[in-house]
N, C-alpha and C. Protein backbone atom coordinates (compact mmCIF):
# COMPACT_ATOMS: atom_id res chain seq x y z
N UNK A 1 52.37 58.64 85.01
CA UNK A 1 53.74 59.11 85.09
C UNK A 1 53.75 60.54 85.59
N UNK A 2 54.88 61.12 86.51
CA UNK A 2 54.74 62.13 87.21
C UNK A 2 55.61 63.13 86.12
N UNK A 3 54.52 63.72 85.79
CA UNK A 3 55.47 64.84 84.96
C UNK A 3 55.97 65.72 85.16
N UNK A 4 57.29 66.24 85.62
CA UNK A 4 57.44 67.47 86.80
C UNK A 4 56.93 69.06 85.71
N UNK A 5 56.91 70.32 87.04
CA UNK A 5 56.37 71.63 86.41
C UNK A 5 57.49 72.12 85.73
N UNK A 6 57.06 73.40 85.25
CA UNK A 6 58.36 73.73 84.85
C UNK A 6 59.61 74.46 86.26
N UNK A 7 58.84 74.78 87.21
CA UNK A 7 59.56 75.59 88.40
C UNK A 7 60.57 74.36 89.00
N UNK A 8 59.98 72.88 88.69
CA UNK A 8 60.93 71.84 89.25
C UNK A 8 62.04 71.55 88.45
N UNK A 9 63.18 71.67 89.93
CA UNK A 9 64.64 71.31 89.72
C UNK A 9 65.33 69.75 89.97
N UNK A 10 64.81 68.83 89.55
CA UNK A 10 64.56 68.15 89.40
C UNK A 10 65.31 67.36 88.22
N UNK A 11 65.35 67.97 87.07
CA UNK A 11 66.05 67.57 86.33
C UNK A 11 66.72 68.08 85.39
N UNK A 12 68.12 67.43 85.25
CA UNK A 12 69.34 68.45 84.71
C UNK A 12 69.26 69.51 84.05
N UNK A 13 69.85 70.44 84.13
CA UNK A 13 69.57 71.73 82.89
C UNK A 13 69.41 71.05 81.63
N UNK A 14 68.82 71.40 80.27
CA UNK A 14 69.09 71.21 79.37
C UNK A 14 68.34 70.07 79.00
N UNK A 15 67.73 69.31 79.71
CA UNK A 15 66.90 67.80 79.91
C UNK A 15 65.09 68.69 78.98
N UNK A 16 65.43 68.22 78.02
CA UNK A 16 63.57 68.77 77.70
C UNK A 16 63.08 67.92 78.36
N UNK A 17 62.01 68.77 78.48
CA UNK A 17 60.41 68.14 79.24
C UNK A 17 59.29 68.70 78.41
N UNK A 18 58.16 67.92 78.63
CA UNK A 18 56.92 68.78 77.40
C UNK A 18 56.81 70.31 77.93
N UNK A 19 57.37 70.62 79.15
CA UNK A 19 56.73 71.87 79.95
C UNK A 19 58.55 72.90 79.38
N UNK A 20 59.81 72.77 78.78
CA UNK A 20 60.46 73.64 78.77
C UNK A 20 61.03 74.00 77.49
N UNK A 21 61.28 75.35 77.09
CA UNK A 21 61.38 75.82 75.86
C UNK A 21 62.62 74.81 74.86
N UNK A 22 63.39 74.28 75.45
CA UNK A 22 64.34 73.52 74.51
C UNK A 22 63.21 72.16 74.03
N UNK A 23 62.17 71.71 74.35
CA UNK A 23 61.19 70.98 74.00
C UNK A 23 60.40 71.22 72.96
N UNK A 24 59.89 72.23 72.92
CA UNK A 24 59.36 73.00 71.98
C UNK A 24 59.64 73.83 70.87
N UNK A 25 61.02 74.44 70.91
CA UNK A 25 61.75 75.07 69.58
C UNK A 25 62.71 74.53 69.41
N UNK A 26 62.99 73.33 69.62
CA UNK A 26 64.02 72.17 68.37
C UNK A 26 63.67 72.54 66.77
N UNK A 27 64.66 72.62 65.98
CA UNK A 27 64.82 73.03 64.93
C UNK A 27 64.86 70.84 64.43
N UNK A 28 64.52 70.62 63.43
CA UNK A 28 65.18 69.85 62.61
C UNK A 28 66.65 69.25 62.21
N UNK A 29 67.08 70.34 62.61
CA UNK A 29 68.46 70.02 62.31
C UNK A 29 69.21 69.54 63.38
N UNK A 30 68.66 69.95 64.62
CA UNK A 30 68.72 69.33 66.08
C UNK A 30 68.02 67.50 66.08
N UNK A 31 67.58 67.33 65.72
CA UNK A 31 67.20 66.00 66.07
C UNK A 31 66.93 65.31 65.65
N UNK A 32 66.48 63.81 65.34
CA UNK A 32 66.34 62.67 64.47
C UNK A 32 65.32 62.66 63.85
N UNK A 33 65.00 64.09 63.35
CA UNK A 33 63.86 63.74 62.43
C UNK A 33 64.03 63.25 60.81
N UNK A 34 63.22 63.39 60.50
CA UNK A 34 63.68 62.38 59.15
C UNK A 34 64.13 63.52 58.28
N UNK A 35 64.40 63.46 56.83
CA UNK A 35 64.93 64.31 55.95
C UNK A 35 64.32 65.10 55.35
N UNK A 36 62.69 65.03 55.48
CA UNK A 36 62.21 66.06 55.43
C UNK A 36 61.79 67.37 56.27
N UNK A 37 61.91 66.58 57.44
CA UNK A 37 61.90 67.95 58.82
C UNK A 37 60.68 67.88 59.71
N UNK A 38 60.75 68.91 60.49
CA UNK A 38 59.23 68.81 61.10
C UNK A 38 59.30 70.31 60.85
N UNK A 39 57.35 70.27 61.46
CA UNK A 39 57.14 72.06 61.10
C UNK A 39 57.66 72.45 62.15
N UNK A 40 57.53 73.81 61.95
CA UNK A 40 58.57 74.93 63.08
C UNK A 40 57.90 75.03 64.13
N UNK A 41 58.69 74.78 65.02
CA UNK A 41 58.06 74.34 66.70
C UNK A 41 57.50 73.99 67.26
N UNK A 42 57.52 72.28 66.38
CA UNK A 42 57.00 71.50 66.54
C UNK A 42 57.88 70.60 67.22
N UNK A 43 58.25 69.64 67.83
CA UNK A 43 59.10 68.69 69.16
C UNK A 43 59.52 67.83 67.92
N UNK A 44 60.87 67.54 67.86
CA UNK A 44 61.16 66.31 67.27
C UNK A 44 60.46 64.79 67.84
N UNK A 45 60.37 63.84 67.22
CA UNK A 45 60.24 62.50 67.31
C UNK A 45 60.71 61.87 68.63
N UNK A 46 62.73 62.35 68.94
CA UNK A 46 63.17 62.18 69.45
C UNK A 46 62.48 62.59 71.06
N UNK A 47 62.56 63.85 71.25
CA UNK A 47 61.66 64.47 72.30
C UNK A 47 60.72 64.13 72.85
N UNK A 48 59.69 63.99 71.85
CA UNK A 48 58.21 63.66 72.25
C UNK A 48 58.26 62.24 72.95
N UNK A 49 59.52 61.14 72.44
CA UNK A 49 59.47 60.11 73.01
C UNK A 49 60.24 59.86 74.42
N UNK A 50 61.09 61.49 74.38
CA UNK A 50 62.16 60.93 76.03
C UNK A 50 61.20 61.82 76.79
N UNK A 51 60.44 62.37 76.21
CA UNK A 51 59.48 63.44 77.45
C UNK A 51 58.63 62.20 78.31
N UNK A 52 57.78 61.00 77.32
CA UNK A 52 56.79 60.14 77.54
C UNK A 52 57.72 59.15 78.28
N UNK A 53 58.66 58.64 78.23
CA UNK A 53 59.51 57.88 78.83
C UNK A 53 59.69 57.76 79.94
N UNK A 54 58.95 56.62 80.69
CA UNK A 54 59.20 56.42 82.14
C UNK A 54 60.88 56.28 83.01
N UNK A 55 61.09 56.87 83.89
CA UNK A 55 62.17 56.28 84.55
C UNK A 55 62.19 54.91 85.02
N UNK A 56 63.32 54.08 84.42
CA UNK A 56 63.65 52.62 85.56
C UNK A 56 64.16 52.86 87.04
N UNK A 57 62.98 52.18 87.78
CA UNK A 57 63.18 52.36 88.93
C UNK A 57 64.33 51.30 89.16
N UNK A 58 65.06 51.19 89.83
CA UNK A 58 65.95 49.85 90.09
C UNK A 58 66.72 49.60 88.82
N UNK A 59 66.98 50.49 87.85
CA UNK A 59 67.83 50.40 86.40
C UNK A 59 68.50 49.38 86.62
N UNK A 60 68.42 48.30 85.53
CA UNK A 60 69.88 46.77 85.66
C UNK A 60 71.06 47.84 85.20
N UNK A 61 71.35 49.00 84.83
CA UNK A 61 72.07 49.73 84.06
C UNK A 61 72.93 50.46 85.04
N UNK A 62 71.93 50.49 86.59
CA UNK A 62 72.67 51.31 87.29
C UNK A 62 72.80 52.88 87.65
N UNK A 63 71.62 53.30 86.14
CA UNK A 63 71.09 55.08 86.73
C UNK A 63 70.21 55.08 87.35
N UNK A 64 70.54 56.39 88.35
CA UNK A 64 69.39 56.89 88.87
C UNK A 64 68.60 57.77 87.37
N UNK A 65 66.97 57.96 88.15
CA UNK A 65 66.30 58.65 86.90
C UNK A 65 67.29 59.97 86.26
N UNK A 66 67.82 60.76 87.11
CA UNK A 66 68.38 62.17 86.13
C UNK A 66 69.39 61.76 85.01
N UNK A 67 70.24 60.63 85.97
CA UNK A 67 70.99 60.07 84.47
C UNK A 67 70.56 59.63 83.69
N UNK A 68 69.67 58.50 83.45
CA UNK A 68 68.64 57.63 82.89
C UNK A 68 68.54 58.89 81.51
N UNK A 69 67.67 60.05 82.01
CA UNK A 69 67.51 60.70 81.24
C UNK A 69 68.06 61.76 80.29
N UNK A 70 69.35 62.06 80.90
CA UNK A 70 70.70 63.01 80.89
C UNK A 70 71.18 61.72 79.59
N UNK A 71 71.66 60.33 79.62
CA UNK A 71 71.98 59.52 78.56
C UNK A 71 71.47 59.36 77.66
N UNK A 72 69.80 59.23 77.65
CA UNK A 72 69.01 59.05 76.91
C UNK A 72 68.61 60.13 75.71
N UNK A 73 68.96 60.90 76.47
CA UNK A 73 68.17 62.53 75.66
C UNK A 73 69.52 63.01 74.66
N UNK A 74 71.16 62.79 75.27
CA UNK A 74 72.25 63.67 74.88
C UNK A 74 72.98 62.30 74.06
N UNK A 75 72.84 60.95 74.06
CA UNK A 75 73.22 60.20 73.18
C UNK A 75 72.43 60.29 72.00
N UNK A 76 70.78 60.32 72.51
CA UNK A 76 69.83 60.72 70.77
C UNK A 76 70.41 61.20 70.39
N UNK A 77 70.35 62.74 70.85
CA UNK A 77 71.06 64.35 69.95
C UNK A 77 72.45 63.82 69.58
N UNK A 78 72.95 63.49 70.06
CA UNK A 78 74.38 62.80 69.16
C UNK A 78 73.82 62.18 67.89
N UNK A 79 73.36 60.89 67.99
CA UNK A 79 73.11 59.80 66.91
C UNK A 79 72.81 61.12 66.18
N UNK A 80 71.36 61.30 66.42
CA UNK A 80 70.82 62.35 65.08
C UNK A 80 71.79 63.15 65.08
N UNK A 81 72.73 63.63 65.17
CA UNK A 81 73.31 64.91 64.84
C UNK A 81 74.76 63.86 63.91
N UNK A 82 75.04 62.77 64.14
CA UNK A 82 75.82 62.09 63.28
C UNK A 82 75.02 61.59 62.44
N UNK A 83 73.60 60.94 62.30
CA UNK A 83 72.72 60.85 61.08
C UNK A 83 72.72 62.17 59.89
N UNK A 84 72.51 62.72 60.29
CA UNK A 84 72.32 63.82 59.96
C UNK A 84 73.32 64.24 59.02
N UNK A 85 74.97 64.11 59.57
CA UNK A 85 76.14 64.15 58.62
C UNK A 85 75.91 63.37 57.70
N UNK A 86 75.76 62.26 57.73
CA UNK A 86 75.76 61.38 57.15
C UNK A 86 74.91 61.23 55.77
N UNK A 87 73.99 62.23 55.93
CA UNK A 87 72.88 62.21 55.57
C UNK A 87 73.48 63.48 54.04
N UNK A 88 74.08 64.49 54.68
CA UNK A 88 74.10 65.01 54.10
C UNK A 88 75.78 65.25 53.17
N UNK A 89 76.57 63.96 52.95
CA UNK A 89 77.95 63.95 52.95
C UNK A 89 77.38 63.17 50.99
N UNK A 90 78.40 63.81 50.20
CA UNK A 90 78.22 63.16 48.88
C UNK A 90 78.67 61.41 48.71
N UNK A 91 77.94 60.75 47.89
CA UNK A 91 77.81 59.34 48.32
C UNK A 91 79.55 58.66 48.07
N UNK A 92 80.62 59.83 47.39
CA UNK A 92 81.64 59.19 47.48
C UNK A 92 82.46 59.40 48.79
N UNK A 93 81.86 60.08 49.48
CA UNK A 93 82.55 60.07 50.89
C UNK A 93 81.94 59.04 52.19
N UNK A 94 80.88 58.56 51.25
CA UNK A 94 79.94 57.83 52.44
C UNK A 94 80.92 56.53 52.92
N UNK A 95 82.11 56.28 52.27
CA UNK A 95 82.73 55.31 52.70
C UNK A 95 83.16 55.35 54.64
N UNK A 96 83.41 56.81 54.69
CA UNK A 96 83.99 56.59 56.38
C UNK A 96 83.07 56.44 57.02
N UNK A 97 82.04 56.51 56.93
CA UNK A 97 80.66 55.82 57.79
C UNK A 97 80.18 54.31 57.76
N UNK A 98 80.83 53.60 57.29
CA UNK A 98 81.26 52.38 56.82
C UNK A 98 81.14 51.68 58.03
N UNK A 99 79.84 50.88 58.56
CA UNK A 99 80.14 50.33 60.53
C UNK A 99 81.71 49.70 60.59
N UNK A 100 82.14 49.40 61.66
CA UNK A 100 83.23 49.03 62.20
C UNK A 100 82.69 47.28 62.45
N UNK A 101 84.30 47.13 61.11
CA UNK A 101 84.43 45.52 60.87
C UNK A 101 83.87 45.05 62.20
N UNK A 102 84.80 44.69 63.19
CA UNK A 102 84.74 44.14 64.11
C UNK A 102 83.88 44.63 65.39
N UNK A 103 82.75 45.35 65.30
CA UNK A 103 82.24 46.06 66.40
C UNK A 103 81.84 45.06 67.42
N UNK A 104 80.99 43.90 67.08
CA UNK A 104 80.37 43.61 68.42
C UNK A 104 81.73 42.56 68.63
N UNK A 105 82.13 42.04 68.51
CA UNK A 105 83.66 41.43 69.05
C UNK A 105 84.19 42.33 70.29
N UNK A 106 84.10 43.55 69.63
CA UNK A 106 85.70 44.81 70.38
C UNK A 106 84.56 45.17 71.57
N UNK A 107 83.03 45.16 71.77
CA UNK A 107 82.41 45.41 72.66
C UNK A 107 81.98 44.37 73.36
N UNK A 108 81.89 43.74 72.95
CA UNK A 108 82.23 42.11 74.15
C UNK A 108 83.01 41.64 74.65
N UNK A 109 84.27 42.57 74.47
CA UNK A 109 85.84 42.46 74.93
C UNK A 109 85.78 42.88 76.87
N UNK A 110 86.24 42.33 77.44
CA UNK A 110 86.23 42.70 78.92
C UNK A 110 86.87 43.83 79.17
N UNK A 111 86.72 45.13 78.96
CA UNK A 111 87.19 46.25 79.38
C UNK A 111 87.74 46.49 80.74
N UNK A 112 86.91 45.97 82.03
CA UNK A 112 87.64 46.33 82.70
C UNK A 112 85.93 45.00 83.99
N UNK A 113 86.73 45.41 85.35
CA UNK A 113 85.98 44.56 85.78
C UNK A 113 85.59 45.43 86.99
N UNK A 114 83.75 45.40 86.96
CA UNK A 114 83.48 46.75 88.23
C UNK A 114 83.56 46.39 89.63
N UNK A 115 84.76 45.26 90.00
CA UNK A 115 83.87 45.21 91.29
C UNK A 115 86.01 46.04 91.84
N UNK A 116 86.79 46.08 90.25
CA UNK A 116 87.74 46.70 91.22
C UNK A 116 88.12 48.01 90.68
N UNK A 117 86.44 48.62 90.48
CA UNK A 117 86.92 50.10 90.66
C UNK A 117 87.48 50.69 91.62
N UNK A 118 87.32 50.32 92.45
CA UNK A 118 87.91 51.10 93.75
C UNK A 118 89.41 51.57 93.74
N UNK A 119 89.99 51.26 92.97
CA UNK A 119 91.77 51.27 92.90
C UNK A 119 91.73 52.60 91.67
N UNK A 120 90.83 52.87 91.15
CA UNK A 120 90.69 53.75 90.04
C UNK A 120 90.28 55.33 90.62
N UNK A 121 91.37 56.27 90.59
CA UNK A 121 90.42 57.57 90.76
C UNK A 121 89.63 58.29 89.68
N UNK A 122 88.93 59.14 90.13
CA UNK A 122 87.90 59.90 88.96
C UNK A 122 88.43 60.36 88.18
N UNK A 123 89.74 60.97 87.69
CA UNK A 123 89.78 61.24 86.63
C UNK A 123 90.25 59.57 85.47
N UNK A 124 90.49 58.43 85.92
CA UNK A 124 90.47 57.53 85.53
C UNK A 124 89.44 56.80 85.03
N UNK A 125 88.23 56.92 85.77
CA UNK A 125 86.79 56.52 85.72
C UNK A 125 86.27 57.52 84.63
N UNK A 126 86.61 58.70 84.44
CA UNK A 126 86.48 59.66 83.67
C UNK A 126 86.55 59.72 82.14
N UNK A 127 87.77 58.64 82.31
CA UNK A 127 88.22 58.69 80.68
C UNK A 127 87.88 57.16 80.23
N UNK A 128 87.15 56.42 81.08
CA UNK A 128 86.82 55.04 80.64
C UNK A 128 85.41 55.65 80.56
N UNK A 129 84.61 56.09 80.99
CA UNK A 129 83.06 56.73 81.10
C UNK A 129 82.96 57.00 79.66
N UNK A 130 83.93 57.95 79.04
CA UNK A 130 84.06 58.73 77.78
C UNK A 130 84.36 57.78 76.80
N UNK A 131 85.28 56.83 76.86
CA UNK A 131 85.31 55.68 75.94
C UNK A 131 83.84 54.94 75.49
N UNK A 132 83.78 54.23 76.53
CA UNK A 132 82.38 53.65 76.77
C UNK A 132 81.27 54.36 76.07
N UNK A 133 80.87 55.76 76.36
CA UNK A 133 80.01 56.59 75.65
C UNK A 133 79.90 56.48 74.21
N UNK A 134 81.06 56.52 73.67
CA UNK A 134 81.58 56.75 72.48
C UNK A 134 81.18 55.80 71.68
N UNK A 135 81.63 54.80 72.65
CA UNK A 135 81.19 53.10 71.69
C UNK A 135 79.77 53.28 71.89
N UNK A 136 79.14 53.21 72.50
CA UNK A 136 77.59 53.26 72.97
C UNK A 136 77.22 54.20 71.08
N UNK A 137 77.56 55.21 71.60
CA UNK A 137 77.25 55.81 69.69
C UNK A 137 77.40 55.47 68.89
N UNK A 138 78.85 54.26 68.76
CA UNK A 138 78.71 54.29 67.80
C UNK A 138 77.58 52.59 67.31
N UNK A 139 77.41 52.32 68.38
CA UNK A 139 76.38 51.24 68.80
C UNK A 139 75.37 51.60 68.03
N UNK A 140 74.73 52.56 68.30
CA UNK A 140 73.35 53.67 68.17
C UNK A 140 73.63 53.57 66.69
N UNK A 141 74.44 54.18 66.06
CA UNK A 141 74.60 54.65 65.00
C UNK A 141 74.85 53.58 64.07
N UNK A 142 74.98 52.40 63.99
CA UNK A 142 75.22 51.56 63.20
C UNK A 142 73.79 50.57 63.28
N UNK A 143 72.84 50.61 61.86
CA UNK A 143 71.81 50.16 61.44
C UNK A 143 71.99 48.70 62.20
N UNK A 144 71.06 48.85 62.79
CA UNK A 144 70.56 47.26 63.65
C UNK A 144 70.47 46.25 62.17
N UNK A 145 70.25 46.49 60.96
CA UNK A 145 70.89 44.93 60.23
C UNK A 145 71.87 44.51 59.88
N UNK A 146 72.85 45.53 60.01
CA UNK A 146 73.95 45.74 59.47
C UNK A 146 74.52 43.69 60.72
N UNK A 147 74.58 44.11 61.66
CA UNK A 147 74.53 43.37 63.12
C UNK A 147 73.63 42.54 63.27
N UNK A 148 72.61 42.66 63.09
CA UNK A 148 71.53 41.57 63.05
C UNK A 148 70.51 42.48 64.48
N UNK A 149 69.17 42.43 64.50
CA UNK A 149 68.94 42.75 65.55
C UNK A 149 69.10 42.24 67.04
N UNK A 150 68.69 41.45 67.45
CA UNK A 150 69.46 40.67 68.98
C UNK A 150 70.44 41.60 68.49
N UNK A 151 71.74 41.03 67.96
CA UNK A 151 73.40 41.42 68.37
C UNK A 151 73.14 43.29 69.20
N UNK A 152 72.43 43.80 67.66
CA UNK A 152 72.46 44.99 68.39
C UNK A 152 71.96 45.11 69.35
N UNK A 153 70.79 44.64 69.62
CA UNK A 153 70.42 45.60 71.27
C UNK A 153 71.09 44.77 72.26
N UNK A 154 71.74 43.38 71.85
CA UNK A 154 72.64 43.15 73.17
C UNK A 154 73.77 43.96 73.63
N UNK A 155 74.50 44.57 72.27
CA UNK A 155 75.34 45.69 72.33
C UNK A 155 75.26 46.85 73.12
N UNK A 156 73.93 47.72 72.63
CA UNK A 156 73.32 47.97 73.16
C UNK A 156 73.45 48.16 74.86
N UNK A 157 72.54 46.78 75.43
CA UNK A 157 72.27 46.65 76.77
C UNK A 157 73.49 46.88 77.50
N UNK A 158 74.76 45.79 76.57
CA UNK A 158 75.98 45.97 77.18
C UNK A 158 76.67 47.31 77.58
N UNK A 159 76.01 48.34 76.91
CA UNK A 159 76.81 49.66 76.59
C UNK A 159 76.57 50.51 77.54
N UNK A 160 75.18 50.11 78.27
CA UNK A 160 74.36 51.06 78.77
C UNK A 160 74.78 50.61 80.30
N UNK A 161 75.19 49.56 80.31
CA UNK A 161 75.84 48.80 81.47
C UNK A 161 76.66 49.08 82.35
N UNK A 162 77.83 49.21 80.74
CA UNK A 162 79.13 49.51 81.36
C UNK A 162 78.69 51.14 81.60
N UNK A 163 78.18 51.86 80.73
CA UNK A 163 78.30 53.57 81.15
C UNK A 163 77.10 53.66 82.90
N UNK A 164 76.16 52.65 83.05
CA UNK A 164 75.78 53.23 84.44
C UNK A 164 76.74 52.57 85.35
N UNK A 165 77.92 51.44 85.21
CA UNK A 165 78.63 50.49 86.16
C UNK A 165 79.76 52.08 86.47
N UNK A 166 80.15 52.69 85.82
CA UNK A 166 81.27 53.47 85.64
C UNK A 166 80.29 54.94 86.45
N UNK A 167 79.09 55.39 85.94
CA UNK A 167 78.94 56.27 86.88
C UNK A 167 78.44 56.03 88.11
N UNK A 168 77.96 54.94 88.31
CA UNK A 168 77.40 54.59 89.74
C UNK A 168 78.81 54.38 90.48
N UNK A 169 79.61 54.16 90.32
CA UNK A 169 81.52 54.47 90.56
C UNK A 169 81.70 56.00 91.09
N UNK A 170 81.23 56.64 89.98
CA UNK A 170 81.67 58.04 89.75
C UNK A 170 80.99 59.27 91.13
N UNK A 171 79.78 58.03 91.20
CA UNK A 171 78.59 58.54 91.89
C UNK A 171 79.28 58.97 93.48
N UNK A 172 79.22 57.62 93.82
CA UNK A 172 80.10 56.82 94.68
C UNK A 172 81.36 58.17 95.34
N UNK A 173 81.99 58.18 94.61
CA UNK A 173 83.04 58.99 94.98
C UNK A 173 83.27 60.85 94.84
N UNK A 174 82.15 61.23 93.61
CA UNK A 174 82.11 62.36 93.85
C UNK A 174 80.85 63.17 94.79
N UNK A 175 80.07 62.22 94.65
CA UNK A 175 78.55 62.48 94.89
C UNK A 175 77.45 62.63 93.49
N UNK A 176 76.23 62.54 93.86
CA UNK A 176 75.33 62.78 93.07
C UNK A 176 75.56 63.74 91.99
N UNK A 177 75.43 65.41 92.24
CA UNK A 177 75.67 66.35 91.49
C UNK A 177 76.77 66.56 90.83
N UNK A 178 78.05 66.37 91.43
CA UNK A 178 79.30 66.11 90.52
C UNK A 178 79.43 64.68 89.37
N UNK A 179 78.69 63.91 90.20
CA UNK A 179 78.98 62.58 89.05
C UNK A 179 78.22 63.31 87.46
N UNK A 180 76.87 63.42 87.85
CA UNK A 180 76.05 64.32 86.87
C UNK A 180 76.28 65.25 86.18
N UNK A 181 77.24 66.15 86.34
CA UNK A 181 77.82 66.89 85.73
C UNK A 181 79.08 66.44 84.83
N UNK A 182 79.96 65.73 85.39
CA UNK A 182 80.96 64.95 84.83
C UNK A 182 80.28 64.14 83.46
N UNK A 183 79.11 63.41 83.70
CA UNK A 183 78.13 62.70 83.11
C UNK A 183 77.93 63.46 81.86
N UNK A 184 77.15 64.64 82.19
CA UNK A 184 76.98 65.77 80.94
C UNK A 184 78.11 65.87 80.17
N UNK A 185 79.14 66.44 81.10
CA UNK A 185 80.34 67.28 80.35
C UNK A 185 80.76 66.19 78.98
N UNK A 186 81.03 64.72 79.81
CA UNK A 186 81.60 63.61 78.83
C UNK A 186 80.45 63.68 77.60
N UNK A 187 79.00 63.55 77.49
CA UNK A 187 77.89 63.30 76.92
C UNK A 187 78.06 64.67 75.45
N UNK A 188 78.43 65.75 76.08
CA UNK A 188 77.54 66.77 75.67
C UNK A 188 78.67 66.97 74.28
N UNK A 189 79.99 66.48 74.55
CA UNK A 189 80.93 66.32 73.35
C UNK A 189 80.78 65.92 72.72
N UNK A 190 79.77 64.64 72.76
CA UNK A 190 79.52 63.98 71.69
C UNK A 190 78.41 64.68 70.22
N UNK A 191 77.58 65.67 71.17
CA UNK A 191 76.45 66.16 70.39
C UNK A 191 77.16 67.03 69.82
């Protein structure tokens, strides 16, 4: 696997790599580590595994690698950063974390159909991107038994689907670097 240097631009700001300082001084409280922590500047779990993580060439999902990795890296830091609440909320409040009755139903629901994006402008594609995301978390965030496993990672697959069907759209019409940014901006709310 080609691991870029640190001088390569290559991939999004903010994207750790084993070679850049947001890789290396993650705090605990930043990422899915467990409840006891890791030592101090030491790479979360999370990290060490999107650093090793190959890009899909030909994604069924529809990213190119910067997104691939831009989703991968800023949906973790979400989950863990909603684990994390969760984690630390007294057990009589643990009720609003409660998965959603009906989740894989409302995500197997036909949202919308990609072959007529074209009638949709970007700030439209924009706010379905951000939906989509959202569910994707809360996908993430709800214990694979709760769902059964299959259900979840079909959820899952589905999620990852609709969010590359919507930016390969986005792609499409703004270009590369704007879709990517749009990409972040929607992503980075979530963390």
């Amino acid at each position: 696997m080609f691991t870029p240097s640190p001088s390569s631009p290559s991939l999004p700001t903010g994207t750790p790599t084993p070679h850049s300082p947001a890789h290396t001084s993650a705090s605990p409280s930043d990422s899915l580590s467990n409840p006891v922590g890791e030592g101090q500047g030491e790479a979360a779990p999370w990290q060490r595994l999107d650093a090793a993580w190959p890009v899909i060439t030909n994604s069924p999902t529809g990213l190119d690698g910067d997104a691939q990795r831009l989703v991968r890296s800023l949906l973790t830091q979400a989950a863990g950063k909603r684990l994390q609440r969760r984690r630390q909320l007294e057990t009589a409040a643990l009720w609003i974390w409660e998965p959603i009755p009906h989740l894989a139903e409302y995500v197997r629901q036909r949202r919308f159909f990609a072959p007529g994006f074209a009638r949709f402008q970007p700030l439209d594609l924009c706010q379905m991107l951000r939906k989509e995301t959202r569910l994707g978390l809360e996908v993430i965030t709800t214990p694979p038994k709760v769902l059964g496993v299959e259900v979840w990672q079909e959820l899952l697959e589905l999620q990852c689907k609709r969010i590359g069907q919507l930016y390969s759209e986005l792609q499409r019409l703004l270009g590369q670097a704007r879709a990517q940014q749009e990409l972040r901006s929607i992503l980075e709310v979530l963390v």
